[in-house]
PDB file of N, CA and C in Angstrom:
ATOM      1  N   UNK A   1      28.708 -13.876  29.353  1.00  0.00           N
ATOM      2  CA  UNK A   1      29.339 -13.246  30.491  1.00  0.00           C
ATOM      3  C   UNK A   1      29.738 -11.803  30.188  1.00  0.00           C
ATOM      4  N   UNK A   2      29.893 -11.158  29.147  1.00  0.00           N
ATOM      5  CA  UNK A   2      30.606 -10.207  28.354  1.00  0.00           C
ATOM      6  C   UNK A   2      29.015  -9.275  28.756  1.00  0.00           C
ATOM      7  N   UNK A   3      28.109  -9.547  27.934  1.00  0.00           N
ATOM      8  CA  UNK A   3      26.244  -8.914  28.243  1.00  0.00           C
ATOM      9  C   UNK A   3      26.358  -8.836  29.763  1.00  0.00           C
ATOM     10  N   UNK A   4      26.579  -9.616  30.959  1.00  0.00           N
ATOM     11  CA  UNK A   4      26.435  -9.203  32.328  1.00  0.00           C
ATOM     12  C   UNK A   4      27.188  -8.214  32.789  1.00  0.00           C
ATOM     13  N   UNK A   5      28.449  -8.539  31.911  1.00  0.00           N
ATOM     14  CA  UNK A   5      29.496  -6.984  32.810  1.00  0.00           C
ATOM     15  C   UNK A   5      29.069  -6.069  32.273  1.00  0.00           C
ATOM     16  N   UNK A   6      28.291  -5.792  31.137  1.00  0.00           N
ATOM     17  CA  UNK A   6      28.030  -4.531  30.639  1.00  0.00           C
ATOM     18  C   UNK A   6      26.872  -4.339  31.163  1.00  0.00           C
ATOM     19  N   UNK A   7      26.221  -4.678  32.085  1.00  0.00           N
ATOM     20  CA  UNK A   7      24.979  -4.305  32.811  1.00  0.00           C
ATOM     21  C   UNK A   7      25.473  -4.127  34.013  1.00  0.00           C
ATOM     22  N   UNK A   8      26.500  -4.515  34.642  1.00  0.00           N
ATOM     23  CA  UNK A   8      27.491  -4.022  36.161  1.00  0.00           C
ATOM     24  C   UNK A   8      27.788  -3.287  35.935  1.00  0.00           C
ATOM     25  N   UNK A   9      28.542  -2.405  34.288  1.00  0.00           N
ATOM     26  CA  UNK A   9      28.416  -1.528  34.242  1.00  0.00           C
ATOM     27  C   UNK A   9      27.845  -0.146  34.195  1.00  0.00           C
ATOM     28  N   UNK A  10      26.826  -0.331  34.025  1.00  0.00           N
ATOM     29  CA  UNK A  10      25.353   0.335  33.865  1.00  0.00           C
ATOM     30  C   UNK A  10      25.341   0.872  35.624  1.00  0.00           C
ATOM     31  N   UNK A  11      25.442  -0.202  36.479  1.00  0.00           N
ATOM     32  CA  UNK A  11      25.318   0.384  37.775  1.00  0.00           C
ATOM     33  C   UNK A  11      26.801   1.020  37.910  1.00  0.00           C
ATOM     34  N   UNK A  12      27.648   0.730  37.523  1.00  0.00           N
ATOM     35  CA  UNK A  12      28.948   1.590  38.391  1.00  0.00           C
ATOM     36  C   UNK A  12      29.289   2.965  37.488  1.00  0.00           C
ATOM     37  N   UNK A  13      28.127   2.901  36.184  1.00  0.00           N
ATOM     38  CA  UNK A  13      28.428   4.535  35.816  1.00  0.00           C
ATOM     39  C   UNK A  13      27.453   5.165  36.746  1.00  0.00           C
ATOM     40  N   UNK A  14      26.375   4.903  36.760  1.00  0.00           N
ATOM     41  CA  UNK A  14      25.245   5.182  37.512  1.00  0.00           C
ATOM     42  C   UNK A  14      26.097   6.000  38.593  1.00  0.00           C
ATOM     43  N   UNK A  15      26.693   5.331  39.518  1.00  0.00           N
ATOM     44  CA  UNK A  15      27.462   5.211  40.831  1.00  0.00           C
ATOM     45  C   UNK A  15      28.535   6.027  41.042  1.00  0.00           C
ATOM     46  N   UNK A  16      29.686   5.929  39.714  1.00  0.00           N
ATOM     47  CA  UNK A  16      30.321   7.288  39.593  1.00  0.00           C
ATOM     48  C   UNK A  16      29.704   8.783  39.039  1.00  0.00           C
ATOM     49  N   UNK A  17      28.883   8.683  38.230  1.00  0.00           N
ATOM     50  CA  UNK A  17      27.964   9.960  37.770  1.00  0.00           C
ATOM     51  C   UNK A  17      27.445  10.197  39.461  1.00  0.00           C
ATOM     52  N   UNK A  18      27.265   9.838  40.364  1.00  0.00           N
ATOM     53  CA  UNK A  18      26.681  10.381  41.404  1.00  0.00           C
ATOM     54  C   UNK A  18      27.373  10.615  42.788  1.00  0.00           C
ATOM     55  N   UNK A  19      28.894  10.046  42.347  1.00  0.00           N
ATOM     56  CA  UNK A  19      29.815  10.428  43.528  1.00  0.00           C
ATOM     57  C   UNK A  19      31.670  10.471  42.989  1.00  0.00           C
ATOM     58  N   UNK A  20      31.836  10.996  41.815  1.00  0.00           N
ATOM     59  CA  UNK A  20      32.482  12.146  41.177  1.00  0.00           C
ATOM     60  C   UNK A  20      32.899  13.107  41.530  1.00  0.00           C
ATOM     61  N   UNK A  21      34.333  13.085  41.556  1.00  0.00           N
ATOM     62  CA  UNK A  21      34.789  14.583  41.992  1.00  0.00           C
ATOM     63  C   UNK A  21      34.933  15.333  40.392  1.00  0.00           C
ATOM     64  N   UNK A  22      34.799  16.279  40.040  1.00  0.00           N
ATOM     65  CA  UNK A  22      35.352  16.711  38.915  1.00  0.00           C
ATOM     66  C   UNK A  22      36.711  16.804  38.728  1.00  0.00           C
ATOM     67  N   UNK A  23      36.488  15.889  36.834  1.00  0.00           N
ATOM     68  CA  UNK A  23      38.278  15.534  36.779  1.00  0.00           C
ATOM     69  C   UNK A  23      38.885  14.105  37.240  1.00  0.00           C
ATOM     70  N   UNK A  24      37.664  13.555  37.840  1.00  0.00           N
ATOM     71  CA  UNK A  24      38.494  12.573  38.491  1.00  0.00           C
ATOM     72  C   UNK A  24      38.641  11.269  37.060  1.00  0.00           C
ATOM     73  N   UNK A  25      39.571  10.510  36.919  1.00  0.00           N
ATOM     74  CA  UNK A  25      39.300   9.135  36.029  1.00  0.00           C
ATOM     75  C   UNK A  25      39.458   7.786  36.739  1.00  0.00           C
ATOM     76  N   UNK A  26      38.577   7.024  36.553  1.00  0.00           N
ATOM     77  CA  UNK A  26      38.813   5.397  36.928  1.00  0.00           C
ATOM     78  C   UNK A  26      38.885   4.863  35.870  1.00  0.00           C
ATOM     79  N   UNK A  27      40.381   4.039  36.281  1.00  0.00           N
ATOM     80  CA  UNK A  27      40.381   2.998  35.452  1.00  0.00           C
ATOM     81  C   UNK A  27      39.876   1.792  35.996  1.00  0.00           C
ATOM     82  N   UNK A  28      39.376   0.584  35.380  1.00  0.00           N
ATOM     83  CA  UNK A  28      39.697  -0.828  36.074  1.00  0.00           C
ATOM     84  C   UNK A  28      39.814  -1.681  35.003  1.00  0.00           C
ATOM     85  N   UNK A  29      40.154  -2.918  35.592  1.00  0.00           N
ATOM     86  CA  UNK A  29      40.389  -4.071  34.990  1.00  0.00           C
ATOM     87  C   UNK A  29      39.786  -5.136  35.110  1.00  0.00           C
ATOM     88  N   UNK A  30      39.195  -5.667  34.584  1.00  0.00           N
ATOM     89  CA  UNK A  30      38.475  -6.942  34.741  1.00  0.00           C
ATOM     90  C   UNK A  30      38.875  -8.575  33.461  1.00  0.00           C
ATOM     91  N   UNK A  31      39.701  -9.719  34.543  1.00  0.00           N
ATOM     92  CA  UNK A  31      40.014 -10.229  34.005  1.00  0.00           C
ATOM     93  C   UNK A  31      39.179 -11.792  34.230  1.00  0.00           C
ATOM     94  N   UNK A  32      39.094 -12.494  33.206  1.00  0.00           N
ATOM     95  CA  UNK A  32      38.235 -13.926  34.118  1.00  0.00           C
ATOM     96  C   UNK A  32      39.236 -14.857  33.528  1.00  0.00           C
ATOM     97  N   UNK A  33      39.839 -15.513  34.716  1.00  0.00           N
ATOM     98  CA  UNK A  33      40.406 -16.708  35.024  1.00  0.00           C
ATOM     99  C   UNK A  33      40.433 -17.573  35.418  1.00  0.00           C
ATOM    100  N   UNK A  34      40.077 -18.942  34.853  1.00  0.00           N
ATOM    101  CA  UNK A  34      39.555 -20.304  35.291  1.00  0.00           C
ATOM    102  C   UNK A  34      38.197 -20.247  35.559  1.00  0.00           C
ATOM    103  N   UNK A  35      37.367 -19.458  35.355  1.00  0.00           N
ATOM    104  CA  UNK A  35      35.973 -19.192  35.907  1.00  0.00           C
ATOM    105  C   UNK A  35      35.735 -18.029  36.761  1.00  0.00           C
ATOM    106  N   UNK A  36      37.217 -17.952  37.500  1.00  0.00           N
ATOM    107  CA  UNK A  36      36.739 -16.522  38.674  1.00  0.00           C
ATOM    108  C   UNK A  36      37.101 -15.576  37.795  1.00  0.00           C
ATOM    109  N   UNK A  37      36.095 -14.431  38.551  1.00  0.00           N
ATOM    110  CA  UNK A  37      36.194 -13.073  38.228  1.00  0.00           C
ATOM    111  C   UNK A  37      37.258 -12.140  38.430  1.00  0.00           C
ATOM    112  N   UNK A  38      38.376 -11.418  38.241  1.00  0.00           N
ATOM    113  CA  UNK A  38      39.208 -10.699  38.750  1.00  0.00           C
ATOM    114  C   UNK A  38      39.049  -9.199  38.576  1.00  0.00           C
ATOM    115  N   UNK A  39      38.528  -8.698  39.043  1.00  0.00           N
ATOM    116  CA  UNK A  39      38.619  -6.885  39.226  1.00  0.00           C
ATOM    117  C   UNK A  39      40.022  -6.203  39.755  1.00  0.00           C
ATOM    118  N   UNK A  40      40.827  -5.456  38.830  1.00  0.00           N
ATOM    119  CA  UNK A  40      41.797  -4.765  39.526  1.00  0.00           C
ATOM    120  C   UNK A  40      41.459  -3.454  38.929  1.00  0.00           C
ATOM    121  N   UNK A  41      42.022  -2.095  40.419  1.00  0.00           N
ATOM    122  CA  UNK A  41      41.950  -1.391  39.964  1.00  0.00           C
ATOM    123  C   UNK A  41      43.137  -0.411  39.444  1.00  0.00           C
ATOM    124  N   UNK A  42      43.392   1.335  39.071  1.00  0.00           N
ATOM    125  CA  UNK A  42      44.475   1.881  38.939  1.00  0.00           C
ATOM    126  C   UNK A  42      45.307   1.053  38.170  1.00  0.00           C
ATOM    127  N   UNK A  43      44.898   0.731  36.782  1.00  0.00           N
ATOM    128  CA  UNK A  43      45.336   0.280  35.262  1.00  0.00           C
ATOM    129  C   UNK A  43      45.259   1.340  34.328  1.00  0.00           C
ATOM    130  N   UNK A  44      46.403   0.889  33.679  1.00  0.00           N
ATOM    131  CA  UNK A  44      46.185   2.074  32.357  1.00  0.00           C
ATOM    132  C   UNK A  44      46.353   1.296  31.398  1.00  0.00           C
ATOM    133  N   UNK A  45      45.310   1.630  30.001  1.00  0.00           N
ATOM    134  CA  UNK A  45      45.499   0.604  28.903  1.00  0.00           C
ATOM    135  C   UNK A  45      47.023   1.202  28.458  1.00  0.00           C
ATOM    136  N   UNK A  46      47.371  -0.034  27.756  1.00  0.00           N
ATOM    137  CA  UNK A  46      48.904  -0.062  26.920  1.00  0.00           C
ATOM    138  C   UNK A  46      48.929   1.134  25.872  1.00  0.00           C
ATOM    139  N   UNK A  47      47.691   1.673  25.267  1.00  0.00           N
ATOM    140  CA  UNK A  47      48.056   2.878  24.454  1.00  0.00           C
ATOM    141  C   UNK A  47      47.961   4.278  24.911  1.00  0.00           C
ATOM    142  N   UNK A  48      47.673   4.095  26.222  1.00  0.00           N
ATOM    143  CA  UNK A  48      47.551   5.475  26.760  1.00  0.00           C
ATOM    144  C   UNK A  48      48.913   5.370  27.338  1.00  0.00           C
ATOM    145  N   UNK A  49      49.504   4.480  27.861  1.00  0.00           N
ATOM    146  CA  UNK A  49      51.013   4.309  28.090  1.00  0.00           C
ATOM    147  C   UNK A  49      51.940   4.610  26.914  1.00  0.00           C
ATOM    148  N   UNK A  50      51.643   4.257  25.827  1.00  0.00           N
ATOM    149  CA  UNK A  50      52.497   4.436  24.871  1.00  0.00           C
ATOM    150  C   UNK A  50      53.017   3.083  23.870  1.00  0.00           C
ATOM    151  N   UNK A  51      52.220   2.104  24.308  1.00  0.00           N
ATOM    152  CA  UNK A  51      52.509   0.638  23.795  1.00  0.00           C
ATOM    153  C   UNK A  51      51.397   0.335  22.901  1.00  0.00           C
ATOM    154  N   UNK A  52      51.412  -0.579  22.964  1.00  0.00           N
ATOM    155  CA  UNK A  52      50.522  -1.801  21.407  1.00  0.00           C
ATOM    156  C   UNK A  52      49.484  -2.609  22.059  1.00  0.00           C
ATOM    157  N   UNK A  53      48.579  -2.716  21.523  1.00  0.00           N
ATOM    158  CA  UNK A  53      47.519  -3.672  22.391  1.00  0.00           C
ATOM    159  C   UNK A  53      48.232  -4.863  21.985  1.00  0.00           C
ATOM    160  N   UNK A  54      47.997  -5.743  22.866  1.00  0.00           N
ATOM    161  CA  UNK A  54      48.548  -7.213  23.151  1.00  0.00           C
ATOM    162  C   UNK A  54      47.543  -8.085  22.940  1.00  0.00           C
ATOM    163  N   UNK A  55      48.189  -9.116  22.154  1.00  0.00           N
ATOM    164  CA  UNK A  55      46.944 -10.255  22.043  1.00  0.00           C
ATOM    165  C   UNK A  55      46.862 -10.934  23.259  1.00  0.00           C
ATOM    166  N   UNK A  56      45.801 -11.854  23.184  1.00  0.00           N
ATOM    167  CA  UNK A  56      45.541 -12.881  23.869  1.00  0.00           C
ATOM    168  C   UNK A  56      46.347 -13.807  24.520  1.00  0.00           C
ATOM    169  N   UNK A  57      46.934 -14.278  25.402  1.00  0.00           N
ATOM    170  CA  UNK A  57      47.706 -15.271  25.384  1.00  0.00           C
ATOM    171  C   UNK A  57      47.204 -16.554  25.585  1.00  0.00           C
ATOM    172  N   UNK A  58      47.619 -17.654  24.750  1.00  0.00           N
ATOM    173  CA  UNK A  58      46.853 -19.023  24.767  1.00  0.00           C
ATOM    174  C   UNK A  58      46.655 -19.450  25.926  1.00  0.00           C
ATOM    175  N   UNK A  59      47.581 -19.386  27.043  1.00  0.00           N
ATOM    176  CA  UNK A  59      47.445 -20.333  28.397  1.00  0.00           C
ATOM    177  C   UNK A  59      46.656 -18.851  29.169  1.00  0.00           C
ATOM    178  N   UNK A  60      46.117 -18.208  29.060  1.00  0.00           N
ATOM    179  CA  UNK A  60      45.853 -16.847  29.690  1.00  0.00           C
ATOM    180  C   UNK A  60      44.343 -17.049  29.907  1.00  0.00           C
ATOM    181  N   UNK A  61      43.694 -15.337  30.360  1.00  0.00           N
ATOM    182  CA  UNK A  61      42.540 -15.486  30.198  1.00  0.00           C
ATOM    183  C   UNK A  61      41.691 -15.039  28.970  1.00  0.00           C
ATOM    184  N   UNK A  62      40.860 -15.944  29.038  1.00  0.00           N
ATOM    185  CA  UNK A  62      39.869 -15.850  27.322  1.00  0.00           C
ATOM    186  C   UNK A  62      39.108 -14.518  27.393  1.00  0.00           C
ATOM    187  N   UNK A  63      38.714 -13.763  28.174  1.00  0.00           N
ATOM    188  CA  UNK A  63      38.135 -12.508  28.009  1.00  0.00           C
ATOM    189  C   UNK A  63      38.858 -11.324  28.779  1.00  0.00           C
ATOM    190  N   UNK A  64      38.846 -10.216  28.072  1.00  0.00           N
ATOM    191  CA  UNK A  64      39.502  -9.118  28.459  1.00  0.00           C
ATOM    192  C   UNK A  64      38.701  -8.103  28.703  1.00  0.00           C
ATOM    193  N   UNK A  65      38.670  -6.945  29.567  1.00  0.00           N
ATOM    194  CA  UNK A  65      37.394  -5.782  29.188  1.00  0.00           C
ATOM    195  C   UNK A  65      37.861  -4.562  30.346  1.00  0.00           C
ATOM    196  N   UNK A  66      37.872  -3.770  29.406  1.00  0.00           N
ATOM    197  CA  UNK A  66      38.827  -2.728  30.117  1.00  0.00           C
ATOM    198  C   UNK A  66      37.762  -1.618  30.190  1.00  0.00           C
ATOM    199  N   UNK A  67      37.840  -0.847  31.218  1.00  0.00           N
ATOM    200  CA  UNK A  67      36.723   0.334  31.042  1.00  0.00           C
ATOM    201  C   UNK A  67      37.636   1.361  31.757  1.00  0.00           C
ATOM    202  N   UNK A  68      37.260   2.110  31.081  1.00  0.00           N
ATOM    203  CA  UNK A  68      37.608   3.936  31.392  1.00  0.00           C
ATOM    204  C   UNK A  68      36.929   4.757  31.766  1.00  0.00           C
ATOM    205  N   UNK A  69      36.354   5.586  32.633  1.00  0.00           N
ATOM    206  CA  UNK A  69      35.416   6.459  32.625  1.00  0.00           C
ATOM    207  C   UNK A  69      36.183   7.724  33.060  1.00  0.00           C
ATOM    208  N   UNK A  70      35.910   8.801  31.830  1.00  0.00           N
ATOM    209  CA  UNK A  70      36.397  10.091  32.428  1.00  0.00           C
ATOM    210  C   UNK A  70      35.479  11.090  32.400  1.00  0.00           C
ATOM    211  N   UNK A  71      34.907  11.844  32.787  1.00  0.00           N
ATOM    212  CA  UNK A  71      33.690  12.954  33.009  1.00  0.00           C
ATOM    213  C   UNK A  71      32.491  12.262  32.178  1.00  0.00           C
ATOM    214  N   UNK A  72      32.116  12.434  30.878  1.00  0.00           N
ATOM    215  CA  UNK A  72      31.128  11.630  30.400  1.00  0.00           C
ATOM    216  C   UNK A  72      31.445  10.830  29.425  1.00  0.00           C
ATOM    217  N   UNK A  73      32.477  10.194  29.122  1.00  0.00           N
ATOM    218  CA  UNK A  73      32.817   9.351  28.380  1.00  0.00           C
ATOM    219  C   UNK A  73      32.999   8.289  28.860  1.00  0.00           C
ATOM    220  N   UNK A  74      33.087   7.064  28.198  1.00  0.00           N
ATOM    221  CA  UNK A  74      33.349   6.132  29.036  1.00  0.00           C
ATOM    222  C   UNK A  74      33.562   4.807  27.341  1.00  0.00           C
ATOM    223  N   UNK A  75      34.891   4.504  27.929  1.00  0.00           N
ATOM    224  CA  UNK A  75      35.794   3.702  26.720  1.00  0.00           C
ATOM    225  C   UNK A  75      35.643   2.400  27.034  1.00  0.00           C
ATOM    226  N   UNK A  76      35.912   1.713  26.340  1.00  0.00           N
ATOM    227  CA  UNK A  76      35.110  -0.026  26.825  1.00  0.00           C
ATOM    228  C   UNK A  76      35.950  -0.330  25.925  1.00  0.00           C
ATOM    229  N   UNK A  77      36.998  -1.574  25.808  1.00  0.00           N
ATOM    230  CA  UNK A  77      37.479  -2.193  25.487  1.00  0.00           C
ATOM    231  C   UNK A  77      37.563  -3.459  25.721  1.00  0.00           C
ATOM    232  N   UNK A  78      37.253  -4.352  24.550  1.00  0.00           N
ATOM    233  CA  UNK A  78      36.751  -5.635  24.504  1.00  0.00           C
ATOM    234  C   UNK A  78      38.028  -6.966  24.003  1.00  0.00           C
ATOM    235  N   UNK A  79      38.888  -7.413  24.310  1.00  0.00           N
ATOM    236  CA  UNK A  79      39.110  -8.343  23.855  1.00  0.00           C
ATOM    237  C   UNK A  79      38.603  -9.849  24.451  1.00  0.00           C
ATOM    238  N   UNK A  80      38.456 -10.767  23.572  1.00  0.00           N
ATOM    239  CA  UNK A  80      37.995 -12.050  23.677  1.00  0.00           C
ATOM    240  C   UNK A  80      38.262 -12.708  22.657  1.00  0.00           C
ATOM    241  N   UNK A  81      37.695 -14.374  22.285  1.00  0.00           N
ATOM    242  CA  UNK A  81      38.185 -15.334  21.401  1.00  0.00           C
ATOM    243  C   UNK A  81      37.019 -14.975  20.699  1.00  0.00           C
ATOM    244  N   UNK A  82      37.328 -15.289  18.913  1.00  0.00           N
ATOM    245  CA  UNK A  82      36.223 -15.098  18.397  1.00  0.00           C
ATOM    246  C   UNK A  82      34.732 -15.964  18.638  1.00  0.00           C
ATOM    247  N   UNK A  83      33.996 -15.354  18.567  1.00  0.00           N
ATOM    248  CA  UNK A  83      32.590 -16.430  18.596  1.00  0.00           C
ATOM    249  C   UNK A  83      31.255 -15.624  17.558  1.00  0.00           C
ATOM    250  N   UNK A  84      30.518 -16.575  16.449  1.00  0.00           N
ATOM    251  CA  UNK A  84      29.480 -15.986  16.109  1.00  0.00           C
ATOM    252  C   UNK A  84      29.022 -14.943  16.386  1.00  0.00           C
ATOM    253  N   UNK A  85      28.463 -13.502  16.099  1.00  0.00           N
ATOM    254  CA  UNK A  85      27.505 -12.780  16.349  1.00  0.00           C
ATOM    255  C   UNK A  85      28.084 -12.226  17.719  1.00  0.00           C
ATOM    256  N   UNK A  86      29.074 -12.234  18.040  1.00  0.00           N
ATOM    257  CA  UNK A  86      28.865 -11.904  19.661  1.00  0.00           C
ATOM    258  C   UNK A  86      29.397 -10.606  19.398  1.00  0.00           C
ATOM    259  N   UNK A  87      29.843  -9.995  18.622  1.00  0.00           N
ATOM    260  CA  UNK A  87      29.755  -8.073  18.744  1.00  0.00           C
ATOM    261  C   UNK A  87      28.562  -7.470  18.440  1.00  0.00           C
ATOM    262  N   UNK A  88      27.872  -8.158  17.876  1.00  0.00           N
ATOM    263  CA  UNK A  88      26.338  -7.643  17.620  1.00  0.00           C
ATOM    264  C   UNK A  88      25.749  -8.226  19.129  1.00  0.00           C
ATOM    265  N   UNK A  89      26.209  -8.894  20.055  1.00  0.00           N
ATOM    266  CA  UNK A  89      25.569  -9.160  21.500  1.00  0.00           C
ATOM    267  C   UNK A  89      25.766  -8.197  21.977  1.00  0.00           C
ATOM    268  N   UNK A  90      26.912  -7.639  22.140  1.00  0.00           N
ATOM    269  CA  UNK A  90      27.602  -6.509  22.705  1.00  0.00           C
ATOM    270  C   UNK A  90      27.090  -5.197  22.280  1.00  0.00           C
ATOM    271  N   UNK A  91      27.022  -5.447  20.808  1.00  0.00           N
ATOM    272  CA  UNK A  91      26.075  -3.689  20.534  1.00  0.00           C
ATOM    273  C   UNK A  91      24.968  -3.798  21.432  1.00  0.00           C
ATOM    274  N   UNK A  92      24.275  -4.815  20.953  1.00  0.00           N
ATOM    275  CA  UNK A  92      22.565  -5.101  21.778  1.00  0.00           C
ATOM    276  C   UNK A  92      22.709  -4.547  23.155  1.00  0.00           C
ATOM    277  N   UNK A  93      23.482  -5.018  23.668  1.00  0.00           N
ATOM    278  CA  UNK A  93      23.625  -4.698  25.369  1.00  0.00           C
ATOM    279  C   UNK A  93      24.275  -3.328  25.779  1.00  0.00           C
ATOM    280  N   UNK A  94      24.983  -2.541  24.772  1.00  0.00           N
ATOM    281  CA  UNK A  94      25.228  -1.282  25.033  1.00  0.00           C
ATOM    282  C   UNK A  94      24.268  -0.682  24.877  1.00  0.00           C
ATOM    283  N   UNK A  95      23.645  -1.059  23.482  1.00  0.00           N
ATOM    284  CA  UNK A  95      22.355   0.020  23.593  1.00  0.00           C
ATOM    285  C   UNK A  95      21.507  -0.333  24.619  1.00  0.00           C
ATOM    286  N   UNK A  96      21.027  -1.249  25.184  1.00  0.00           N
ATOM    287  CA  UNK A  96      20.016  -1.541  25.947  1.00  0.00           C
ATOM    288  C   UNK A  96      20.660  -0.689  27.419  1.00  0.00           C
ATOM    289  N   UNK A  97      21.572  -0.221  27.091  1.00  0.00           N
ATOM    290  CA  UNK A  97      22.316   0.714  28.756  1.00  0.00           C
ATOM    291  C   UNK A  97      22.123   1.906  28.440  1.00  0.00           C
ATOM    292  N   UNK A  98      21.483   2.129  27.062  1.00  0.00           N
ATOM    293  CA  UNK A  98      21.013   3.635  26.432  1.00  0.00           C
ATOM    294  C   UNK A  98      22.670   4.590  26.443  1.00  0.00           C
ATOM    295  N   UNK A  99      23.924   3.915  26.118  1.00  0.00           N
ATOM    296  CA  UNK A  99      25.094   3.672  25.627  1.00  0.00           C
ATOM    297  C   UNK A  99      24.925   4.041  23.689  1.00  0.00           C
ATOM    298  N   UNK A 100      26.104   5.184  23.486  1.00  0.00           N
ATOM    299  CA  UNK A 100      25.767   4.978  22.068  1.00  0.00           C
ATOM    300  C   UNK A 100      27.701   4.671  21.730  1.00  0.00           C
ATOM    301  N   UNK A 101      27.122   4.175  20.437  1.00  0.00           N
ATOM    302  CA  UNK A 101      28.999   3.480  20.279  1.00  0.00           C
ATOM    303  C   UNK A 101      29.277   4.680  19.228  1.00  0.00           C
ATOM    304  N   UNK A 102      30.135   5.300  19.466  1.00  0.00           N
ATOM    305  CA  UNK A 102      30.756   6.414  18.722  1.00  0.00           C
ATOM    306  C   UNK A 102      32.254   5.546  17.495  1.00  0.00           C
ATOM    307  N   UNK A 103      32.616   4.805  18.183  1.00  0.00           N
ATOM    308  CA  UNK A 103      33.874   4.054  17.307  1.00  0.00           C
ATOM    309  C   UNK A 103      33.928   2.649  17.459  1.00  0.00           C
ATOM    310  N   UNK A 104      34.657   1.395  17.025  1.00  0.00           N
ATOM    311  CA  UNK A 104      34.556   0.503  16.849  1.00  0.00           C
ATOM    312  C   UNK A 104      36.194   0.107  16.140  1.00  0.00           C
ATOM    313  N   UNK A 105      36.556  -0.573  16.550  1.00  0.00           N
ATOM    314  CA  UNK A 105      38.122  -1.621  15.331  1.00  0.00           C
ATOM    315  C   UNK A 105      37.587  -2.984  16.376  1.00  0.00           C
ATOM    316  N   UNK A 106      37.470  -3.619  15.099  1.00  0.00           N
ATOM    317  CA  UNK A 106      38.034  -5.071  14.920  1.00  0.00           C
ATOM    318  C   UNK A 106      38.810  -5.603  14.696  1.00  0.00           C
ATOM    319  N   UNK A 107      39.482  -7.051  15.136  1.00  0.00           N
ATOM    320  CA  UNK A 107      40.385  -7.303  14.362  1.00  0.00           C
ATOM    321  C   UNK A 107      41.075  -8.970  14.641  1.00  0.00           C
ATOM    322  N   UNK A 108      41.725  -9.477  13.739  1.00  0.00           N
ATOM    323  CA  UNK A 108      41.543 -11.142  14.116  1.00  0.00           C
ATOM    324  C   UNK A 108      43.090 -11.103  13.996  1.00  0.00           C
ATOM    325  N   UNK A 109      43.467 -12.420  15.164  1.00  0.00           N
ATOM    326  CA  UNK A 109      45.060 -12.792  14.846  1.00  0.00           C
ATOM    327  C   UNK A 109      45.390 -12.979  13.545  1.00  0.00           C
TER     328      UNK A 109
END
């Protein structure tokens, strides 16, 4: 599910690269709970606020994915439960958006 949003993403940079005001930033949020999808928008991650990234919460939702886009950058933030190989899924699928990863932290409870 993590490989599909990063190909929704692919269309909504597409989409802002072509109707962009200069200067402008979107944030959103995308949370999945119980199975549904939740998109919110006008979020700011916790360190651009001035706080700590937050873990997971057990009764919560299992995937997190935060995206930023400001003129040509665009920040992707991933939390989820660990699973095999699945950041090497995630490289695969950035690059395949012709996406290059400039930075990277990992990190386990």
């Amino acid at each position: 599910e993590t490989i599909a949003y990063l190909r929704e993403l692919e269309q909504k940079v597409e989409e802002l690269e072509s109707n962009k005001a200069a200067g402008t930033t979107v944030v959103r949020k995308r949370h999945e709970v119980g199975g549904k999808k939740v998109l919110a928008g006008s979020k700011r991650k916790a360190s651009e606020l001035g706080g700590e990234d937050t873990p997971l919460p057990k009764d919560g939702p299992s995937n997190i994915v935060n995206v930023t886009v400001t003129d040509k950058e665009v920040l992707l933030e991933v939390q989820c439960r660990w699973k095999e190989l699945l950041m090497t899924q995630v490289f695969d699928a950035i690059k395949s958006l012709r996406l290059d990863v400039l930075s990277v932290r990992a990190s386990t409870p």
